[in-house]
Protein backbone atom coordinates (compact mmCIF):
# COMPACT_ATOMS: atom_id res chain seq x y z
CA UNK A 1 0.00 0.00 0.00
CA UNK A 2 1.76 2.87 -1.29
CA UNK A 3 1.85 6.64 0.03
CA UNK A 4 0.12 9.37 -1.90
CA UNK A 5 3.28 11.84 -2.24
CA UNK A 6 0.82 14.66 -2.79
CA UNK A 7 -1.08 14.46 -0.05
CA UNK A 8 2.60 13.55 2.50
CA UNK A 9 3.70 16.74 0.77
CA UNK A 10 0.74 18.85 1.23
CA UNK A 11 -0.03 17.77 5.15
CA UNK A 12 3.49 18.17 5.72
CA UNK A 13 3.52 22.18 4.47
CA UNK A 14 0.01 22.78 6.06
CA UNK A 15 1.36 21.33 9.23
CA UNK A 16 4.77 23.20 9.53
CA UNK A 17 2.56 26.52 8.84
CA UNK A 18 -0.03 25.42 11.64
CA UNK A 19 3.00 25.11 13.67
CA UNK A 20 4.33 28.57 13.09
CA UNK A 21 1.23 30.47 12.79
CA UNK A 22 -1.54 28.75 14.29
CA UNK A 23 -3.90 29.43 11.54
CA UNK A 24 -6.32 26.12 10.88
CA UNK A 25 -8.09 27.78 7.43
CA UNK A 26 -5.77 26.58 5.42
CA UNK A 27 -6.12 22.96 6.81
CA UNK A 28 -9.67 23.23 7.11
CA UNK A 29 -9.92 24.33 3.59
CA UNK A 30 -7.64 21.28 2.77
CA UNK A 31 -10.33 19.07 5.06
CA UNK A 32 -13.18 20.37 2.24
CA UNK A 33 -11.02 19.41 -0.41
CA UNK A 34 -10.91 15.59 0.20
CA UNK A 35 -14.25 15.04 1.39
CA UNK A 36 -15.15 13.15 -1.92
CA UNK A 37 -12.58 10.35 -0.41
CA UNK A 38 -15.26 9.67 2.28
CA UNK A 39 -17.19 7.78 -0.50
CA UNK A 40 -14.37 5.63 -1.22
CA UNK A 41 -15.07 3.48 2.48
CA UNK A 42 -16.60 0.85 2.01
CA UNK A 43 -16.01 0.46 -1.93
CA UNK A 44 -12.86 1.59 -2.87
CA UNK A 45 -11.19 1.12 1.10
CA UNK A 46 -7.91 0.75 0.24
CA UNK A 47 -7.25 4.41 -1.34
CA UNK A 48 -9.60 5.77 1.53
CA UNK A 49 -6.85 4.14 4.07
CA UNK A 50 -4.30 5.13 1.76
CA UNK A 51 -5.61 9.10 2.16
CA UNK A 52 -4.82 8.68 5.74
CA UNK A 53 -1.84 6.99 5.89
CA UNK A 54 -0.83 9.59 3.71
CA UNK A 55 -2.30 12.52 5.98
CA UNK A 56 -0.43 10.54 9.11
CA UNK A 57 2.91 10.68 7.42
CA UNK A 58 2.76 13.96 6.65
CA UNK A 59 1.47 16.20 9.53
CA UNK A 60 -0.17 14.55 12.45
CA UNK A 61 -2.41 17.97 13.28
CA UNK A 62 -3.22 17.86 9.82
CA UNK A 63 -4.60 14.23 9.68
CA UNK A 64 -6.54 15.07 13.25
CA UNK A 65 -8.70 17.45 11.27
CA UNK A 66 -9.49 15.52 7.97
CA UNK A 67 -10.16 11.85 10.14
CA UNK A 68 -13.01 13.17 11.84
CA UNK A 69 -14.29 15.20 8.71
CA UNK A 70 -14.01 12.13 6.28
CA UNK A 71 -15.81 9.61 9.48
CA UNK A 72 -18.32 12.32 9.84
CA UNK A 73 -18.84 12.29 5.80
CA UNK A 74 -18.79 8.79 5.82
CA UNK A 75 -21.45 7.75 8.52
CA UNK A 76 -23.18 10.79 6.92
CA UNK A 77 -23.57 8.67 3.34
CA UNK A 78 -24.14 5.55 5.30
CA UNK A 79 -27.04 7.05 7.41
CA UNK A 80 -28.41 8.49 3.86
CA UNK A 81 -28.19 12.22 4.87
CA UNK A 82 -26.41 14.82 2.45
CA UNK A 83 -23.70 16.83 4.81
CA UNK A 84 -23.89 20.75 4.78
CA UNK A 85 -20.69 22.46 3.96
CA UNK A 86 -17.37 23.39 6.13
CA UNK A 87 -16.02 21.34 8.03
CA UNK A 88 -17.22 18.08 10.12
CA UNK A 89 -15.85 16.47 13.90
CA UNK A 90 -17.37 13.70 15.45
CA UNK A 91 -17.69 13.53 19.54
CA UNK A 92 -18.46 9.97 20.12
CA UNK A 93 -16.93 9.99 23.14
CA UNK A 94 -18.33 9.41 27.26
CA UNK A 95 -17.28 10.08 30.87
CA UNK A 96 -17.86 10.61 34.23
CA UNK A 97 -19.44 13.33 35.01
CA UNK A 98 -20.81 14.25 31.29
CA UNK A 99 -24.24 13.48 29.97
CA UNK A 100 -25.64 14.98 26.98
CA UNK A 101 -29.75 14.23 26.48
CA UNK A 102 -31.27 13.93 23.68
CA UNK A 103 -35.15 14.79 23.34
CA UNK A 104 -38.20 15.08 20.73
CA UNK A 105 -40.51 17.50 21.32
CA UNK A 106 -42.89 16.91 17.97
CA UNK A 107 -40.73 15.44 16.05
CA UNK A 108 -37.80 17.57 16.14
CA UNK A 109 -35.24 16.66 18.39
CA UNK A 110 -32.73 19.17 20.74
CA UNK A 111 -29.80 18.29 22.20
CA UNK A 112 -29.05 19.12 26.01
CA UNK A 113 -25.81 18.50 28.56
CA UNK A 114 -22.62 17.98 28.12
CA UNK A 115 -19.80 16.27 26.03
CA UNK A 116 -16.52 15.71 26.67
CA UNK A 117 -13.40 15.27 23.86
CA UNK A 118 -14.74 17.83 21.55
CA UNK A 119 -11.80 18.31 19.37
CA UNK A 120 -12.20 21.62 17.77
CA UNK A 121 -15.47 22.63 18.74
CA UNK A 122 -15.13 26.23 18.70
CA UNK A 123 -13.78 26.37 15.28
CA UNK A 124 -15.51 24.37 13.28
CA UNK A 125 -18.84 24.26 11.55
CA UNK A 126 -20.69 20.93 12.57
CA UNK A 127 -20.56 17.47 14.31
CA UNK A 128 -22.07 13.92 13.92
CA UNK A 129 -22.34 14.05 18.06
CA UNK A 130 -23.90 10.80 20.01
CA UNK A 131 -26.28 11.22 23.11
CA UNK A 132 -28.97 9.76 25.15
CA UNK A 133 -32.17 9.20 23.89
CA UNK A 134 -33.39 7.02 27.53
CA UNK A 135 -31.50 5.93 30.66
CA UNK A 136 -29.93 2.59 28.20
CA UNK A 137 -30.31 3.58 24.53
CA UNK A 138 -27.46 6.26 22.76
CA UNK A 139 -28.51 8.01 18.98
CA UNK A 140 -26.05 9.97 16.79
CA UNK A 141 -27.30 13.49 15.60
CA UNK A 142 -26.16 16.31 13.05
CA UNK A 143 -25.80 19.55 14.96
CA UNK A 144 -24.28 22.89 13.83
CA UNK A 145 -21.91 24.19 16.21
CA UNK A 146 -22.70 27.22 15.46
CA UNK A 147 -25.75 27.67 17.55
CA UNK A 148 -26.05 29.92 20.43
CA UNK A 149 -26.74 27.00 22.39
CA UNK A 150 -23.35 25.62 22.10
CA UNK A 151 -20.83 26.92 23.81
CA UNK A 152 -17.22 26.31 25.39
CA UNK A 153 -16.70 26.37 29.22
CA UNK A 154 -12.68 27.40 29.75
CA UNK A 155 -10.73 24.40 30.26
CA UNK A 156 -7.05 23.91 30.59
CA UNK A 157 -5.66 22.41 27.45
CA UNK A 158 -1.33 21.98 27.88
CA UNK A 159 -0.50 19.25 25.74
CA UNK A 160 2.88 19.08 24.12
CA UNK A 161 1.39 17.23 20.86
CA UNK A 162 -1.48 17.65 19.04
CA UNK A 163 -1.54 21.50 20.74
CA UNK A 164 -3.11 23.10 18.43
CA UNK A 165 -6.06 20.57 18.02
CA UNK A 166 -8.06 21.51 21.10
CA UNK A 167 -9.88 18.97 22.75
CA UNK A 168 -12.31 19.92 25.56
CA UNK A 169 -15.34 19.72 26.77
CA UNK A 170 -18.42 21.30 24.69
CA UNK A 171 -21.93 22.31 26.69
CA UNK A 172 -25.06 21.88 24.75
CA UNK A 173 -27.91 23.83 25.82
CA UNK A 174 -31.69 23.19 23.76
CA UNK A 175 -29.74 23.00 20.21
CA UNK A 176 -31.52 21.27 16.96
CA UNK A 177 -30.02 18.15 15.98
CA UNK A 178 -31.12 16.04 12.99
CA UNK A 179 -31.09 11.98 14.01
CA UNK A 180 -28.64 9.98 12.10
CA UNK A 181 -29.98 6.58 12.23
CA UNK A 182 -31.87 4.75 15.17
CA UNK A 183 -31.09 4.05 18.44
CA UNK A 184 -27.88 2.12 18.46
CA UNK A 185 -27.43 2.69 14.60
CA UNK A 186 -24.07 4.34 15.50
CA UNK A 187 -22.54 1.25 17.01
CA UNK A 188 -23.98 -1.32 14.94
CA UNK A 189 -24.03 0.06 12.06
CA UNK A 190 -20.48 -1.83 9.80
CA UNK A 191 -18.92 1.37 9.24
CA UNK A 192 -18.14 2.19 12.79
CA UNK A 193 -15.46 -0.79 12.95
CA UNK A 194 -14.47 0.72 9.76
CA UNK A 195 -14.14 4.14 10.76
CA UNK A 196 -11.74 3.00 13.56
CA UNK A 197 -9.57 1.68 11.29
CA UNK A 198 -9.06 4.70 9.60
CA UNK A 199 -7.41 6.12 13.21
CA UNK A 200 -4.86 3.62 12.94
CA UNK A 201 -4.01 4.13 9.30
CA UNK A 202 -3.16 7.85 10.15
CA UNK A 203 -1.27 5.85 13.44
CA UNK A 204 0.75 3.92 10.58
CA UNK A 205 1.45 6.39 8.34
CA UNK A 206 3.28 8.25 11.26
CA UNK A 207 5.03 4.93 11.80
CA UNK A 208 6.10 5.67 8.00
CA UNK A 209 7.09 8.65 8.27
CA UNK A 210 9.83 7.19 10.89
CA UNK A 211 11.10 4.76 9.18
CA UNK A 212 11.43 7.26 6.60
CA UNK A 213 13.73 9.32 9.41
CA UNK A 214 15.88 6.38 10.25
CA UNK A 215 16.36 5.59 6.43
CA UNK A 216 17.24 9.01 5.31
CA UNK A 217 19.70 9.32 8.41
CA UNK A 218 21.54 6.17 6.91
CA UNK A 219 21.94 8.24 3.61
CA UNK A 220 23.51 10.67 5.30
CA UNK A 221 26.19 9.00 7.69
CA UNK A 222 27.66 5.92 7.41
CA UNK A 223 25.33 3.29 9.57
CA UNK A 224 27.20 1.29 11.75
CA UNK A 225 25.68 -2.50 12.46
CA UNK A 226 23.41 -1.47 14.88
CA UNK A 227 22.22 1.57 13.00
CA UNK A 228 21.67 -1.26 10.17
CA UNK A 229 19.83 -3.07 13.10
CA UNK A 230 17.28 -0.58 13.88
CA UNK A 231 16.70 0.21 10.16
CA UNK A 232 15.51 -3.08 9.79
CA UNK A 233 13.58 -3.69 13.00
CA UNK A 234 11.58 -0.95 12.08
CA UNK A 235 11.23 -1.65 8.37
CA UNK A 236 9.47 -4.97 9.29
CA UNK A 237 7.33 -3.61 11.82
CA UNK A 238 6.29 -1.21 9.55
CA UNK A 239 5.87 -3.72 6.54
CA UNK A 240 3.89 -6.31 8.47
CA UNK A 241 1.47 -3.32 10.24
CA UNK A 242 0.60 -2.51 6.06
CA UNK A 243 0.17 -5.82 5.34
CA UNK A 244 -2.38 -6.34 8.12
CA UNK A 245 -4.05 -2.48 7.20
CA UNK A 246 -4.17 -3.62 3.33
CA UNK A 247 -5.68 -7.07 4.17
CA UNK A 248 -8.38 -5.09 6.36
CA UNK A 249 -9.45 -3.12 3.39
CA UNK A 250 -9.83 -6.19 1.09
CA UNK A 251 -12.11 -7.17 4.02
CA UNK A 252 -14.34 -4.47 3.87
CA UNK A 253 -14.60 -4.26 0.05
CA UNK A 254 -15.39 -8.20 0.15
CA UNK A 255 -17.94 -7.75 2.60
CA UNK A 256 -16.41 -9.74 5.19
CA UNK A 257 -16.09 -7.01 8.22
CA UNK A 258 -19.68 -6.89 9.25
CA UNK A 259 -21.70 -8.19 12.31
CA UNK A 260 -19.27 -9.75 14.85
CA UNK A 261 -16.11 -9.96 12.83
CA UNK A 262 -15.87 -5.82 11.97
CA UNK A 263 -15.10 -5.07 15.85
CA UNK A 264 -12.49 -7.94 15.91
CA UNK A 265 -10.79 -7.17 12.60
CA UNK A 266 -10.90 -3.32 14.00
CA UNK A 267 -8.95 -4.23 17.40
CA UNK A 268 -6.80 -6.35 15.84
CA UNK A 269 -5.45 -3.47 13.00
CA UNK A 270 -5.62 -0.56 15.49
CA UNK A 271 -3.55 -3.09 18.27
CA UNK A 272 -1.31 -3.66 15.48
CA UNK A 273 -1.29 -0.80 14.22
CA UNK A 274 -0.72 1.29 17.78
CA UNK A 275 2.25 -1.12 18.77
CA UNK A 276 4.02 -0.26 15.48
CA UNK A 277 3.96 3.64 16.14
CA UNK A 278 4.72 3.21 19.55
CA UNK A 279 7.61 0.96 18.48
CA UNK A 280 8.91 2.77 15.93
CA UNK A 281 8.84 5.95 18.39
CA UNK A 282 11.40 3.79 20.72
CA UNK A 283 13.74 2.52 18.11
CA UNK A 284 14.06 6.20 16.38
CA UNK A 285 15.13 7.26 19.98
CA UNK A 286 17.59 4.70 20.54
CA UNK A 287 18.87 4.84 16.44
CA UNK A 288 19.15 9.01 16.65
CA UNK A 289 19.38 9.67 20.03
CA UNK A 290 18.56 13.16 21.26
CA UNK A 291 19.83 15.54 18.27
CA UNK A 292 16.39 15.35 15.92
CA UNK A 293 14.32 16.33 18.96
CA UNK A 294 15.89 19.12 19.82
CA UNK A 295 17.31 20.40 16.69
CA UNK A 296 14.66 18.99 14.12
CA UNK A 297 11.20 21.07 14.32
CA UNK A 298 9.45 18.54 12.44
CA UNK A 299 10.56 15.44 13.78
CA UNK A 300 10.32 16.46 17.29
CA UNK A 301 6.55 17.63 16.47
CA UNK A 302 5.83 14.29 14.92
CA UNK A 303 7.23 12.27 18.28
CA UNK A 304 5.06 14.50 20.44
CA UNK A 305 1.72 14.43 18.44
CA UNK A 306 2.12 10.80 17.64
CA UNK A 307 2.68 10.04 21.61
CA UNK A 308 -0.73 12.21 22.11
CA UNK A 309 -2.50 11.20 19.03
CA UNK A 310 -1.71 7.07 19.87
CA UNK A 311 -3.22 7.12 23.12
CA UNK A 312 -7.20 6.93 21.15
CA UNK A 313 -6.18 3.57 21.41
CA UNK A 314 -6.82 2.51 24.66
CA UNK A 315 -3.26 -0.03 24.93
CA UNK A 316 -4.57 -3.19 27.13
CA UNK A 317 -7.81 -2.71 27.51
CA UNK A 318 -8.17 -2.69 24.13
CA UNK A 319 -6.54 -5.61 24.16
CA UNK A 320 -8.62 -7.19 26.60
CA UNK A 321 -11.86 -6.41 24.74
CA UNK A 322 -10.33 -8.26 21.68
CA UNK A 323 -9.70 -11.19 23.55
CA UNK A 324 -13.41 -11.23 25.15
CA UNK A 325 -14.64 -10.69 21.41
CA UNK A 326 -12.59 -13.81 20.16
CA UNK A 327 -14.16 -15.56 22.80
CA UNK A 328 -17.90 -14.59 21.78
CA UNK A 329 -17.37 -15.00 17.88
CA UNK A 330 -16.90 -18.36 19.17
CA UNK A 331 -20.00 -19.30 21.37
């Protein structure tokens, strides 16, 4: 599964100017321009998870704005509901202490409470957001976040990666939604196994992007063995993590990651996937030591979003929930 050099190029620029100026229209603008890619899930899945590897081995603050815009387009399509213009997040997310309520009052529904993990709320147009419908059942709606209703408590937000990409909590107060589906749609619908496989593609395209590091620091000095060592550690972690990614997308196309096995082949590629960045974070450490993150801008960026951006997955208890899953596709 090859990189789109275009697209490596272009998130690379956009994210070096994010860096320096911390202006997201460009990006956004960027966002709009591949949303016909969102089509491609689901039919054409390996250039969709090609897009993202792409985006991830380019600029990882760049890729966090276009996932959630192409999974919003996507479950968009899939729900049968055309998407409004600008730019798209989705806040799928739950904890303690947040509850966001969903009612109808004649057919219309508003959306009330709270939501944490809203990356970008403030900034961008609308949302696929998920919320309560009773005290057991969850519903995804289209909202504009550009409602009065929605607004931003003040939150700290002091992450070394990803810091441009705020991520906070968003308050929701009486604010039209359109439903997206049913109750439950959201999970069981194929597409949300699929849409979590698009996360780790960006995840492996930073991997990439590494082992592109480590190679083009060969070029330029003379590798010793164990420079040769880590060079190819890393090339076939990275080689068997887009094996496993390019065999996933064959499985969607074929129709073959639906009902139970979609969630397992979707643990299994972002586990895989995960361990690969994270591995290929250690051995560039130990290859390079500590000149290209303190004297390389873009490098050092890419360690500290990737160590931000990696932690969606959720490491072992991810791991854990694969292993239950194995152990019901069985029963």
């Amino acid at each position: 599964m090859e990189l789109e050099a275009t697209i490596v190029t272009r998130a690379r620029d956009l994210g070096r100017a994010l860096a320096a100026e911390g202006d997201l229209a460009d990006t956004f603008a960027f966002a709009e321009e591949l949303s016909p890619c969102a089509r491609e899930l689901g039919s054409d899945s390996t250039a969709y998870l090609r897009t993202l590897m792409s985006l991830g081995a380019g600029d990882l603050s760049v890729a966090r704005v276009v996932e959630p815009h192409l999974d919003a387009l996507a479950i968009l399509s899939q729900a049968g509901i055309a998407a409004d213009g600008g730019v798209w997040g989705v806040y799928a997310a739950h904890g303690p202490g947040h509850r966001l309520e969903a009612v109808a009052d004649g057919g219309r529904w508003s959306l009330s409470g709270t939501k944490p993990w809203c990356s970008l709320a403030g900034e961008i147009a609308h949302a696929v957001v998920t919320a309560h419908t009773s005290a057991t059942t969850t519903r995804a709606f289209a909202v504009s976040l550009r409602h009065p209703g929605v607004t931003h408590p003040r939150q700290p937000w002091v992450p070394r990666g990803l810091s441009r990409i705020r991520s906070t909590t968003t308050q929701f107060a009486q604010v039209p939604a359109e439903a997206v589906g049913d109750d439950e749609w959201y999970l069981r619908r194929p597409g949300f196994a699929w849409g979590g496989i698009g996360v780790a593609a960006v995840w492996l395209g930073a991997a990439h992007a590494l082992l592109q590091t480590l190679a083009d620091s060969a070029d330029r000095r003379e590798p010793d063995q164990i420079a040769l060592m880590h060079l190819g550690r890393a090339d076939i972690t990275v080689h068997a993590a887009t094996l496993a990614l390019g065999d996933a997308a064959r499985a969607i196309d074929a129709g073959e990651a639906t009902g139970r096995a979609g969630p397992v082949l979707a643990d299994r590629v972002r586990s895989i996937c995960a361990a690969t960045l994270e591995k290929l974070v250690t051995i560039t450490g130990h290859a390079l030591g500590p000149a290209p993150l303190t004297a390389d801008d873009e490098h050092a960026r890419r360690i500290a979003d990737a160590t931000v951006y990696v932690r969606q997955h959720h490491a072992e208890r991810d791991l854990a929930r694969l292993g239950g899953a194995l152990l019901d596709s069985r029963a």
